[in-house]
Protein backbone atom coordinates (compact mmCIF):
# COMPACT_ATOMS: atom_id res chain seq x y z
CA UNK A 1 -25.38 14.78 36.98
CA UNK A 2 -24.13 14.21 40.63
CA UNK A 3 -21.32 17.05 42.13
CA UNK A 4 -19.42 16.08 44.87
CA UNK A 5 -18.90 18.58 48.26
CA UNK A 6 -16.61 18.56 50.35
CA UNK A 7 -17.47 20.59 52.97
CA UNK A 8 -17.94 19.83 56.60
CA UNK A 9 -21.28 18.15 57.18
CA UNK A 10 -22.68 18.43 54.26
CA UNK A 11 -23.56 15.46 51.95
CA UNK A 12 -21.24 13.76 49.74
CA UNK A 13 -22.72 14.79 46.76
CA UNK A 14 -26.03 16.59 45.27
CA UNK A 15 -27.79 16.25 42.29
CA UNK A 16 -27.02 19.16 39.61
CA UNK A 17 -29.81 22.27 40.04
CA UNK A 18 -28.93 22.35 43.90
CA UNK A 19 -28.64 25.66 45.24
CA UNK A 20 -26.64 25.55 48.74
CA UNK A 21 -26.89 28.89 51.37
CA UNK A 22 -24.08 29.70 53.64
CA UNK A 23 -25.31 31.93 56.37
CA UNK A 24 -22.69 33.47 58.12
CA UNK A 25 -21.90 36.24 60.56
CA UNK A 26 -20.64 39.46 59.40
CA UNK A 27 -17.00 38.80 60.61
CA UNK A 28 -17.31 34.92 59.42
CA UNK A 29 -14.56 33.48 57.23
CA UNK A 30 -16.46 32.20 54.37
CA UNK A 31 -13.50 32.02 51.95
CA UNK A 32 -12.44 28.75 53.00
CA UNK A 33 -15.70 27.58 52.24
CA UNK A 34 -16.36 28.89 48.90
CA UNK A 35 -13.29 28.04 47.54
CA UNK A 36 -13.94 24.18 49.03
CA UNK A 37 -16.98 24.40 46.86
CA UNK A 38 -15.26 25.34 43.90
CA UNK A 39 -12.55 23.45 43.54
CA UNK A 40 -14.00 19.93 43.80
CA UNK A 41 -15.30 18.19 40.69
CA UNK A 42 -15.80 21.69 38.46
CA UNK A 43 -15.03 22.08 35.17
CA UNK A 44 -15.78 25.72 35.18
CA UNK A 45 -17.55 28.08 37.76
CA UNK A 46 -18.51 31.67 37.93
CA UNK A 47 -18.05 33.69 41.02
CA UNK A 48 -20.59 36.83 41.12
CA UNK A 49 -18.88 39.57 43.92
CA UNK A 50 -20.61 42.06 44.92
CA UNK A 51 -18.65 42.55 48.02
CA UNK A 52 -15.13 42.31 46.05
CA UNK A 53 -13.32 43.31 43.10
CA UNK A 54 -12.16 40.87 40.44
CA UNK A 55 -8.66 41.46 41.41
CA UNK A 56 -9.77 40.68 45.13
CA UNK A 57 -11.47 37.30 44.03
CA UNK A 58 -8.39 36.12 42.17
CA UNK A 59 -5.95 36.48 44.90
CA UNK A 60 -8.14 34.53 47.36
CA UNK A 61 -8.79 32.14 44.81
CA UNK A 62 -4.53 31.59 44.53
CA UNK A 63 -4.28 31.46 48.32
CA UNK A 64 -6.70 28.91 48.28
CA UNK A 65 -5.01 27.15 45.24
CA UNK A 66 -8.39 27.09 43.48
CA UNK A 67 -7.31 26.03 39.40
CA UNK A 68 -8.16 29.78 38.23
CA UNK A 69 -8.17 28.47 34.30
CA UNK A 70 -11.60 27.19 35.16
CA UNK A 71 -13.02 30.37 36.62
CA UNK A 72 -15.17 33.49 35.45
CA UNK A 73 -15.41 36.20 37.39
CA UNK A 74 -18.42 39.28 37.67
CA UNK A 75 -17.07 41.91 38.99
CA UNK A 76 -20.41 44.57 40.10
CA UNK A 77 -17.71 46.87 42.05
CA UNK A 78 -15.16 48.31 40.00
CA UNK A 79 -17.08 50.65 37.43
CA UNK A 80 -19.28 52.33 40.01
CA UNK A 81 -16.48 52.72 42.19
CA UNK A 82 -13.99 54.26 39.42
CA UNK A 83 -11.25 51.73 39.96
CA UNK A 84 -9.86 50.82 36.89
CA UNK A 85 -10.37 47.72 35.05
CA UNK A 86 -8.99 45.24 32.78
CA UNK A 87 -11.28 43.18 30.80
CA UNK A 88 -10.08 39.89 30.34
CA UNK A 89 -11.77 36.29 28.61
CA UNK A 90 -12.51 35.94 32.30
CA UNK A 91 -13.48 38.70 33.84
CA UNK A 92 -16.23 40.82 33.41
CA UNK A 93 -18.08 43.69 34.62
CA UNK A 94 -21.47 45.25 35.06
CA UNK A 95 -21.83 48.82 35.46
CA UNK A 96 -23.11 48.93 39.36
CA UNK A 97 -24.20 46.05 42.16
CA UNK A 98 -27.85 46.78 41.58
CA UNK A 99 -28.39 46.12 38.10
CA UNK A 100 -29.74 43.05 38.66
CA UNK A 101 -31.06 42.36 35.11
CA UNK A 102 -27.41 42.35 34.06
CA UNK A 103 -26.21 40.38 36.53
CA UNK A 104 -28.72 37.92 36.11
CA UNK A 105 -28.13 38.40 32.18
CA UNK A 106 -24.47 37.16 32.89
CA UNK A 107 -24.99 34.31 34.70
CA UNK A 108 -27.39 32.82 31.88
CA UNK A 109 -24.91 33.69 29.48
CA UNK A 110 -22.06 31.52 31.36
CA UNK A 111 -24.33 28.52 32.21
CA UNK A 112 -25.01 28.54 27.99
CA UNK A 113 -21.64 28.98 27.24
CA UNK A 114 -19.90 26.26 29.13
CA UNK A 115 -20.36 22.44 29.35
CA UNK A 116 -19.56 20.18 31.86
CA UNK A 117 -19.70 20.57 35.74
CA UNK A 118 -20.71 24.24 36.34
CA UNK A 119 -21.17 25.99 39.62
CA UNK A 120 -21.68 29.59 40.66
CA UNK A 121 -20.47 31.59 43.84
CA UNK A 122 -22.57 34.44 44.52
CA UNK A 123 -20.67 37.05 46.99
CA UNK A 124 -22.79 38.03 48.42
CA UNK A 125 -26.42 38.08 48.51
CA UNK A 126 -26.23 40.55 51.61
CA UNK A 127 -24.29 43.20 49.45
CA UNK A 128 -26.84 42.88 46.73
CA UNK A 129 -29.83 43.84 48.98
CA UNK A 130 -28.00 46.40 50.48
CA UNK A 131 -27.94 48.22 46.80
CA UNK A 132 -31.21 47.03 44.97
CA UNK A 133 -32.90 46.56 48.36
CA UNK A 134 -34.48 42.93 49.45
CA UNK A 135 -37.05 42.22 47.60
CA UNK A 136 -35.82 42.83 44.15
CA UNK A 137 -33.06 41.00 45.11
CA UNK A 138 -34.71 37.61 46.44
CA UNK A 139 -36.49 37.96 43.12
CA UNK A 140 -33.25 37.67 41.07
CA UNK A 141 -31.79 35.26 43.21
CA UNK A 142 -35.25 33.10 42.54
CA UNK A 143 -34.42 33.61 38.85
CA UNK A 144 -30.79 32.54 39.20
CA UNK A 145 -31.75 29.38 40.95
CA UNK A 146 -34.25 28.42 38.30
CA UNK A 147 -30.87 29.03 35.81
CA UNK A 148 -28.93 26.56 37.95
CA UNK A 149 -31.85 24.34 37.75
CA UNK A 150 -32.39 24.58 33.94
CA UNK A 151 -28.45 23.96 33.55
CA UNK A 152 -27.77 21.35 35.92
CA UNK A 153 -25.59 23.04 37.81
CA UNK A 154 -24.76 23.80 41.59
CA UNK A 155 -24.50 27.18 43.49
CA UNK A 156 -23.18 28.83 46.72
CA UNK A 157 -24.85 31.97 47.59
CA UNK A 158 -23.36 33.75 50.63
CA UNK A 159 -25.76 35.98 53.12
CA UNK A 160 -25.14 37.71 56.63
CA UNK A 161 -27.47 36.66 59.00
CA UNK A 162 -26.73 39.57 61.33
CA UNK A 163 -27.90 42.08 59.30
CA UNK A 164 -30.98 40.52 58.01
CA UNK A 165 -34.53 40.45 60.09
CA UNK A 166 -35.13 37.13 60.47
CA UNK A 167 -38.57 37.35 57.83
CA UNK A 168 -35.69 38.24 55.43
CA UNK A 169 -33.74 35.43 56.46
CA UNK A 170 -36.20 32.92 56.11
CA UNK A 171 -37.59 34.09 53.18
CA UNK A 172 -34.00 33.41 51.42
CA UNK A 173 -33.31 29.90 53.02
CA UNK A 174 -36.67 28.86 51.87
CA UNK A 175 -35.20 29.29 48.18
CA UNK A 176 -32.26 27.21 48.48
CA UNK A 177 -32.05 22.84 48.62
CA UNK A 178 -29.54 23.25 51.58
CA UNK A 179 -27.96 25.54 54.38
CA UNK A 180 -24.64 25.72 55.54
CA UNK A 181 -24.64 27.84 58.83
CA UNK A 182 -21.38 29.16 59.57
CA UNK A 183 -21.12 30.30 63.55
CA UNK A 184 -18.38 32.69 64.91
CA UNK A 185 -16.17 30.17 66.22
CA UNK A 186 -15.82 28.34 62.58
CA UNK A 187 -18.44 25.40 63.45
CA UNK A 188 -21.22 24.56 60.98
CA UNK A 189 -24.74 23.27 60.91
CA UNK A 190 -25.59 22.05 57.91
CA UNK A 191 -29.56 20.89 57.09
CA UNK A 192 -30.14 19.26 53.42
């Protein structure tokens, strides 16, 4: 199965089990990006935030007049942080950013349970280490692209490359099939 992108520099489409990085400063506006990645050629995606609540996600995803019928969010936020929450057939929850098996757990279960074009936004990887620390969390995001792989389907996985050593940073881009490097001033590089 072949996904088109249509982001800046990036080829026109990738085969299905291609995982895609997008480095980016701390301050970098990533939204326009991920929400360029899901709303081309998708029949259903899953964003995973651990940098925003579910209620967050959905308003960027109206601004950005992404088709929110096709999404699922995972929201890792809201329970440890006492906010309340409203389950919904598309939202969800795990108890705390660091439970990784759970997170993990979820993603399976949405890759089984749709059909079609499927891609995942993970927000952000950054966030994720800065809970469960960086090792565990390259681990899951190994197991999560072997998912995508397994399901044919395509993912975006955000991470800061400020606050990263750079031995962290290339141990994550070796993971993924592409990088989309996302500079201050809104330029990319992108290497496939």
């Amino acid at each position: 199965m072949e996904y088109s992108l249509e982001i800046d520099g990036t080829p026109e489409t990738v085969p299905g089990g291609t995982s895609v990085l997008l480095l980016h400063p701390s301050t970098g506006e990533t939204d326009r990006i991920d929400t360029d990645f899901l709303k081309t050629d998708t029949d259903s995606f899953l964003v995973v935030s651990t940098r925003t609540t579910a209620r967050e996600v959905r308003q960027k995803l109206e601004y950005y007049d992404v088709d929110e019928s096709r999404a699922e969010i995972l929201d890792t936020l809201s329970i440890e942080r006492g906010y309340s929450r409203r389950s919904s057939a598309n939202v969800h929850y795990v108890s705390a950013p660091d439970n990784l098996d759970a997170i993990v757990e979820h993603v399976e279960g949405f890759l089984e349970a749709h059909d079609g074009k499927l891609r995942v936004s993970f927000d952000s990887i950054t966030e994720l280490a800065y809970y469960a620390g960086e090792e565990p969390t390259l681990e899951a995001t190994k197991r999560i692209l072997e998912l995508l792989e397994a399901h044919d389907a395509v993912g975006l996985f955000h991470l800061s490359d400020e606050v990263h050593d750079e031995r962290v940073v290339d141990d994550f881009r070796a993971l993924f099939d592409g990088v989309i490097d996302l500079h201050e001033d809104d330029t990319v590089d992108v290497e496939f």
